[in-house]
C-alpha atoms as a PDB file:
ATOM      1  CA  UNK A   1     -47.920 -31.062-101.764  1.00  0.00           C
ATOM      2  CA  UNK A   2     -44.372 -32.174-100.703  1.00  0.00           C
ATOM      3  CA  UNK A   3     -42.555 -30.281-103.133  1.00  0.00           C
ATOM      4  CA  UNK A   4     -44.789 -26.948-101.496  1.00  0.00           C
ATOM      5  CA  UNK A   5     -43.410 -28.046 -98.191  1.00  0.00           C
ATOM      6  CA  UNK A   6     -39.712 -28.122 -99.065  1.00  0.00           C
ATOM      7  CA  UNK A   7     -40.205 -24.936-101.090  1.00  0.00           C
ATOM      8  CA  UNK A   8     -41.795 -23.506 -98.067  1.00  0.00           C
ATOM      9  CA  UNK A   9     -39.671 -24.637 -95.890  1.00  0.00           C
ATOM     10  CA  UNK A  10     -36.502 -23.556 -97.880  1.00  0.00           C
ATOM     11  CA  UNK A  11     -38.139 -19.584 -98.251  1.00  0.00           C
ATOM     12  CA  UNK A  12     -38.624 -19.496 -94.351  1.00  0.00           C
ATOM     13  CA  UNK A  13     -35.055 -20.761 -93.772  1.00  0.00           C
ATOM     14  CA  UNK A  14     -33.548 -18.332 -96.053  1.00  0.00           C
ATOM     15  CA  UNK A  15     -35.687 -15.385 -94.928  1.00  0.00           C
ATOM     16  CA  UNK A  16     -34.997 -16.406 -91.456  1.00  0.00           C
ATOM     17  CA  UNK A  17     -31.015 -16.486 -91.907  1.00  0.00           C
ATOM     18  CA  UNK A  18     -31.097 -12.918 -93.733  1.00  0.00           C
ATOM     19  CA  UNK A  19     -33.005 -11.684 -90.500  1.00  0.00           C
ATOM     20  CA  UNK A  20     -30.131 -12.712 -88.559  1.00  0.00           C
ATOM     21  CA  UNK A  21     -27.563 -10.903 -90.763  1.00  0.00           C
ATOM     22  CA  UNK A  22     -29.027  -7.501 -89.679  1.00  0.00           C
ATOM     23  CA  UNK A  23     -27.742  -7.763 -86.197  1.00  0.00           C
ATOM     24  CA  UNK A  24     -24.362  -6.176 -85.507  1.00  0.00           C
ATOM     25  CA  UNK A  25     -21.987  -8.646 -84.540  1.00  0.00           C
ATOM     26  CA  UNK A  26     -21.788  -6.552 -81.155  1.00  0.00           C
ATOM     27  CA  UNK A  27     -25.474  -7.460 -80.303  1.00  0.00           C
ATOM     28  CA  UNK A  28     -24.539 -11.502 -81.283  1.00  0.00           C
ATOM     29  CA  UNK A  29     -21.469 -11.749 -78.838  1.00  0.00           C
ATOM     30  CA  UNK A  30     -22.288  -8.959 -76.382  1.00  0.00           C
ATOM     31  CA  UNK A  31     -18.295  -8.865 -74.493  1.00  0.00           C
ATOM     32  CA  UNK A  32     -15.791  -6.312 -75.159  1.00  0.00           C
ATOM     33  CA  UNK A  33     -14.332  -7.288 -78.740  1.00  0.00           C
ATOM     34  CA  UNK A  34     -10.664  -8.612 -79.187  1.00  0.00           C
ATOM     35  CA  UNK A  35      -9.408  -5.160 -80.451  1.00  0.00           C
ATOM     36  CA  UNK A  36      -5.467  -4.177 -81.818  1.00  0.00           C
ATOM     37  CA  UNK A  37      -5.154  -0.655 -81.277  1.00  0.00           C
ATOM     38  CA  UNK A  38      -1.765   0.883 -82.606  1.00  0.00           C
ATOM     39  CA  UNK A  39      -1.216   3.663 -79.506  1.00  0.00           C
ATOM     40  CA  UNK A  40       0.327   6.635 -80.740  1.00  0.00           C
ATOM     41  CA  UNK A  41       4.649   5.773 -79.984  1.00  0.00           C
ATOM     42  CA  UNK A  42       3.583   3.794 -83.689  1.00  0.00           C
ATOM     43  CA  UNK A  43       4.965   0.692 -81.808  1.00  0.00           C
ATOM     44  CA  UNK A  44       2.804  -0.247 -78.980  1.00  0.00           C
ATOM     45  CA  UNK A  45      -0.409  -2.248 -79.449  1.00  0.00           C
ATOM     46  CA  UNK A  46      -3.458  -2.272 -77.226  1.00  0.00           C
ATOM     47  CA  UNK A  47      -5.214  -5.359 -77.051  1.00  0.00           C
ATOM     48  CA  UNK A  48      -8.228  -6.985 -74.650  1.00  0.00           C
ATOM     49  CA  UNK A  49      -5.810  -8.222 -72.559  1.00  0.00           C
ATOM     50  CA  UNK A  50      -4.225  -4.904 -71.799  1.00  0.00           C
ATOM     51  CA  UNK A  51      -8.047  -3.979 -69.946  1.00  0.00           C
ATOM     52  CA  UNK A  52      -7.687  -3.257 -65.933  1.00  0.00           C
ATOM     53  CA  UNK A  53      -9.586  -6.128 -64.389  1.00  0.00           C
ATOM     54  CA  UNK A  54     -12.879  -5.819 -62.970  1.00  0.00           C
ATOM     55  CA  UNK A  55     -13.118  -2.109 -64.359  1.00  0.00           C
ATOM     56  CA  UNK A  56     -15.981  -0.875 -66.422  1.00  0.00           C
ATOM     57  CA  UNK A  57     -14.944   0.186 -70.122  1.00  0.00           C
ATOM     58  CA  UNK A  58     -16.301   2.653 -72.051  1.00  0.00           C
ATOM     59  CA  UNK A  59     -15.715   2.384 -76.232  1.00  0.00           C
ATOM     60  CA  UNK A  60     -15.748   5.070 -78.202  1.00  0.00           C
ATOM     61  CA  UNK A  61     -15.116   5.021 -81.794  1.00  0.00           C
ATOM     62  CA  UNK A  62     -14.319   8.361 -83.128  1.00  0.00           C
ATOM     63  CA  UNK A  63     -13.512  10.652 -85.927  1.00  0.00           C
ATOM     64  CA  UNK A  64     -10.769  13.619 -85.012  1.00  0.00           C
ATOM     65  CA  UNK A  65     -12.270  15.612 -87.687  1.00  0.00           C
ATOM     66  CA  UNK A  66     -15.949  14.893 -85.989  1.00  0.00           C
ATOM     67  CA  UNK A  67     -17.431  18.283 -84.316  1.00  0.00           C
ATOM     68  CA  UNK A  68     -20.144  15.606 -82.398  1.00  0.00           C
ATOM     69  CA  UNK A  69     -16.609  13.450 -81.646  1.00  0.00           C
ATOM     70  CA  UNK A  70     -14.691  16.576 -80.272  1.00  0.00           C
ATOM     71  CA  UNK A  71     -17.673  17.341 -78.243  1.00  0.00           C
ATOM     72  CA  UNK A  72     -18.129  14.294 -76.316  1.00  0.00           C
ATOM     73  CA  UNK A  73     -14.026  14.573 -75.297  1.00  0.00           C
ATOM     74  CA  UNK A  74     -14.559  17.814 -74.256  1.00  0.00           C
ATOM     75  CA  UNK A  75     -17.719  16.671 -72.169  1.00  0.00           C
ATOM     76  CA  UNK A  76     -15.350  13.449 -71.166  1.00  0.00           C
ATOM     77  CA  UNK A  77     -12.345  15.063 -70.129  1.00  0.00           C
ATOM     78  CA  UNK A  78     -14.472  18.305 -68.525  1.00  0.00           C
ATOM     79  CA  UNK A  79     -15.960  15.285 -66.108  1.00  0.00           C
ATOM     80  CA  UNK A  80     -13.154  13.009 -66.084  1.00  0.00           C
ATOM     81  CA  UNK A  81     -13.345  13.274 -62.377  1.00  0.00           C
ATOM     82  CA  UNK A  82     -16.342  11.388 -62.537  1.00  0.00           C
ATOM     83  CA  UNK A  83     -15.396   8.454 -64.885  1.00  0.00           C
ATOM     84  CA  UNK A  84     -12.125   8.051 -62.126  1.00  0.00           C
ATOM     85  CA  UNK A  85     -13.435   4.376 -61.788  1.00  0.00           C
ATOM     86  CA  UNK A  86     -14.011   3.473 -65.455  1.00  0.00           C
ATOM     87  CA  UNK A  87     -11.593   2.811 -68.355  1.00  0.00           C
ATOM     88  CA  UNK A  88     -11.666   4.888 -71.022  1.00  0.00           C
ATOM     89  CA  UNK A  89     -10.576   3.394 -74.597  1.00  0.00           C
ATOM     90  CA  UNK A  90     -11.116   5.808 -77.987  1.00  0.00           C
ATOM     91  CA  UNK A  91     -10.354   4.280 -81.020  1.00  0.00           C
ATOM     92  CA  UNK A  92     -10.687   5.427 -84.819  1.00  0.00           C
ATOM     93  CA  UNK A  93      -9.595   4.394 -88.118  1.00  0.00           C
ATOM     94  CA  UNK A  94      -8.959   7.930 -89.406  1.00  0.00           C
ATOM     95  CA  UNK A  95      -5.024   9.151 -90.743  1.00  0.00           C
ATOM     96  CA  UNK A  96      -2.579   7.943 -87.429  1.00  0.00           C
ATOM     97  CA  UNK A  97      -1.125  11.177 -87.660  1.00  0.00           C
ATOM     98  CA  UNK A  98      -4.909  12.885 -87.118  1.00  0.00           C
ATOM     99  CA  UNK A  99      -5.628  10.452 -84.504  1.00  0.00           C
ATOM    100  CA  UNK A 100      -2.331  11.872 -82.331  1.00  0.00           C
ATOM    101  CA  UNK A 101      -3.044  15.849 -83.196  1.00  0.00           C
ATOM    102  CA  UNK A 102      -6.445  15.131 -81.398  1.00  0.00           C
ATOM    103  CA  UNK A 103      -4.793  13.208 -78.399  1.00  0.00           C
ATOM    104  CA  UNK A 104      -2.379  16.244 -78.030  1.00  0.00           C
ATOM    105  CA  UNK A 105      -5.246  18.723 -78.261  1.00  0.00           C
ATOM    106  CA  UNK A 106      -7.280  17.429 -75.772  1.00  0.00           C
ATOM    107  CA  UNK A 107      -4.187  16.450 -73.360  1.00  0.00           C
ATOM    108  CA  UNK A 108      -6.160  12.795 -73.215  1.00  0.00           C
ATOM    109  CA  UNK A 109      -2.477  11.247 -72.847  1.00  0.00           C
ATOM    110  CA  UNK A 110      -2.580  12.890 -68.987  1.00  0.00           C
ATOM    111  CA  UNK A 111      -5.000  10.771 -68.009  1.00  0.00           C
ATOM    112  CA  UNK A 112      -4.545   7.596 -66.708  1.00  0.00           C
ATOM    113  CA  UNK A 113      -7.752   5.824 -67.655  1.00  0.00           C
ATOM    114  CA  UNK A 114      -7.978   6.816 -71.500  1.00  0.00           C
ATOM    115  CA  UNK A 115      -6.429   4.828 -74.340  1.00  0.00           C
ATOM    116  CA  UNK A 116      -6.089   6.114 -77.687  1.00  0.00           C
ATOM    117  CA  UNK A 117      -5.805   3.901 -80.628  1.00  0.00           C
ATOM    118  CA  UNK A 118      -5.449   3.534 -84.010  1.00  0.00           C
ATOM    119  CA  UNK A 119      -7.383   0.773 -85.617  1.00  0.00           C
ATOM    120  CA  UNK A 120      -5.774  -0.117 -88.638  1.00  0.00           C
ATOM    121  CA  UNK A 121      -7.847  -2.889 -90.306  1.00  0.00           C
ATOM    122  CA  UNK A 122     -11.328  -1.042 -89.420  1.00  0.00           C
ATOM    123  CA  UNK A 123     -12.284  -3.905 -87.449  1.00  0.00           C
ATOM    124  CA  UNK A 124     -14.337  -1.950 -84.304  1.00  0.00           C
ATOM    125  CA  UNK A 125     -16.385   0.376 -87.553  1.00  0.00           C
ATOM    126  CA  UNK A 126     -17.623  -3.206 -89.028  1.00  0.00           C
ATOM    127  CA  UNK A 127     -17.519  -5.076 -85.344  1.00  0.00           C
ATOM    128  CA  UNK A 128     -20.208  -2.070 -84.266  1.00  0.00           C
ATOM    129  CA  UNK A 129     -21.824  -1.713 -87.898  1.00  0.00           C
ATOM    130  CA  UNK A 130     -20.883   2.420 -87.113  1.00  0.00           C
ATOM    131  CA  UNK A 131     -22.985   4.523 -88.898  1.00  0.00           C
ATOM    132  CA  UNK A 132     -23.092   7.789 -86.477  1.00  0.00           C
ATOM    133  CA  UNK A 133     -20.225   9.043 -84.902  1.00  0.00           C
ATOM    134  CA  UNK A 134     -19.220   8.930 -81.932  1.00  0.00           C
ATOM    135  CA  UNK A 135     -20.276   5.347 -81.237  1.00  0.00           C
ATOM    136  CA  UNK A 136     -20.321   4.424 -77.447  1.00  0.00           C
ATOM    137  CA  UNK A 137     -20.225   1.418 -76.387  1.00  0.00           C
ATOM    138  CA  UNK A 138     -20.672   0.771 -72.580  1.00  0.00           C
ATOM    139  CA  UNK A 139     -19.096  -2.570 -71.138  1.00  0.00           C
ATOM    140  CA  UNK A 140     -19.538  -3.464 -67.158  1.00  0.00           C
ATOM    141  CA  UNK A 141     -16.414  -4.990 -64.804  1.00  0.00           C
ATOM    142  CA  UNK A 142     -16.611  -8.629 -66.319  1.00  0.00           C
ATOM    143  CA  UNK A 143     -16.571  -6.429 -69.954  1.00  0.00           C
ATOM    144  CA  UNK A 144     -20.157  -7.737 -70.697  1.00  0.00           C
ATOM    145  CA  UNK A 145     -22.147  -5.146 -73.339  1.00  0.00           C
ATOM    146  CA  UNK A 146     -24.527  -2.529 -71.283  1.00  0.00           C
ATOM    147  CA  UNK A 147     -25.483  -0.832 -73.908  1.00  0.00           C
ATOM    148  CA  UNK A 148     -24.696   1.035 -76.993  1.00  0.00           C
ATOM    149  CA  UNK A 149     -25.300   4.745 -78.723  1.00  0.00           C
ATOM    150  CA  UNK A 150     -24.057   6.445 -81.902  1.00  0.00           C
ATOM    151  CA  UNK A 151     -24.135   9.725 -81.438  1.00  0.00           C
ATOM    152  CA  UNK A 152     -23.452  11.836 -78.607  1.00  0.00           C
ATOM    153  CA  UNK A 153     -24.337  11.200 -75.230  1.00  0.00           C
ATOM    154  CA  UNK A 154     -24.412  13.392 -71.786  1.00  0.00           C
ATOM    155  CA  UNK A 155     -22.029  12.566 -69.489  1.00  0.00           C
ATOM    156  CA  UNK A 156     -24.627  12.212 -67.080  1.00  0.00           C
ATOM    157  CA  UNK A 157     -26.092   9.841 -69.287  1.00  0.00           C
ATOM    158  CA  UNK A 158     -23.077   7.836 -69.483  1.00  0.00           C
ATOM    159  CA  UNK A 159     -22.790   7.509 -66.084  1.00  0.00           C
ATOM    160  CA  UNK A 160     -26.335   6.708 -65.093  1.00  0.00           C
ATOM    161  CA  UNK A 161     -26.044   3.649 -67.270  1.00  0.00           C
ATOM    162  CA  UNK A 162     -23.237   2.500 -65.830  1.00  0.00           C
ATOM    163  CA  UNK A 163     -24.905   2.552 -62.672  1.00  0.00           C
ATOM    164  CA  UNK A 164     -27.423  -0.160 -63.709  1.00  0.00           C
END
């Protein structure tokens, strides 16, 4: 009878530790993650604490060669009127020089609320367990998760939850 206890109890244990593992490490600390972008002078790194204070943030992890990707910046900079009050930072771990075509093709360095970075060591694609692209990632003033999509989104969408 004991040893079914502690063979019980070691099978619930286990199965309840490889539940866990399933949930994307966004979802366990739900705050903006401590990102390194490389920007595209190849010398300048964006980190957390480069953020405006008290400004919503919108993630989105992208792939320049992405049709659903170039979409949503179309949509984004189409309405960028509308995200005036909300930081914008796009990051992907695709070729650097891909990642700066795109930024010159959708003239995203003329705004002053979108950051685009290179992330070298991958660390956003296993920090949001990507598996769609784009991946959006919606963070309020105090950078505290809102909620996440992968896939596109409508920028109406966006914006209504940001409003929440």
């Amino acid at each position: 009878m004991n040893r079914f206890f502690c063979f019980s109890a070691t099978v619930l244990f286990c199965l309840g530790s490889l539940a866990q593992s399933d949930i994307p490490p966004y979802k366990k600390v739900p705050y903006f993650p401590p990102v390194k972008l490389l920007l595209s002078d190849s010398s300048t790194w964006y980190q957390k604490d480069d953020l405006p204070k008290k400004t919503p943030v919108l993630m989105m992890y992208f792939n320049p060669n992405c049709d659903h990707c170039q979409h949503e910046t179309e949509d984004i900079v189409k309405n960028i009127d509308k995200f005036k009050d909300i930081h914008i930072v796009m990051a992907t771990g695709m070729h650097f020089d891909s990642m700066r075509v795109f930024k010159e093709r959708y003239r995203l360095g003329d705004f002053k609320n979108i950051v685009v970075g290179y992330d070298p060591g991958f660390f956003l694609m296993t920090f949001y367990q990507v598996h769609s692209l784009p991946f959006l990632a919606l963070y309020n003033r105090w950078k505290e998760l809102i909620s996440a999509f992968e896939g596109g989104l409508p920028v109406d969408r966006i914006l209504k939850e940001f409003e929440q």
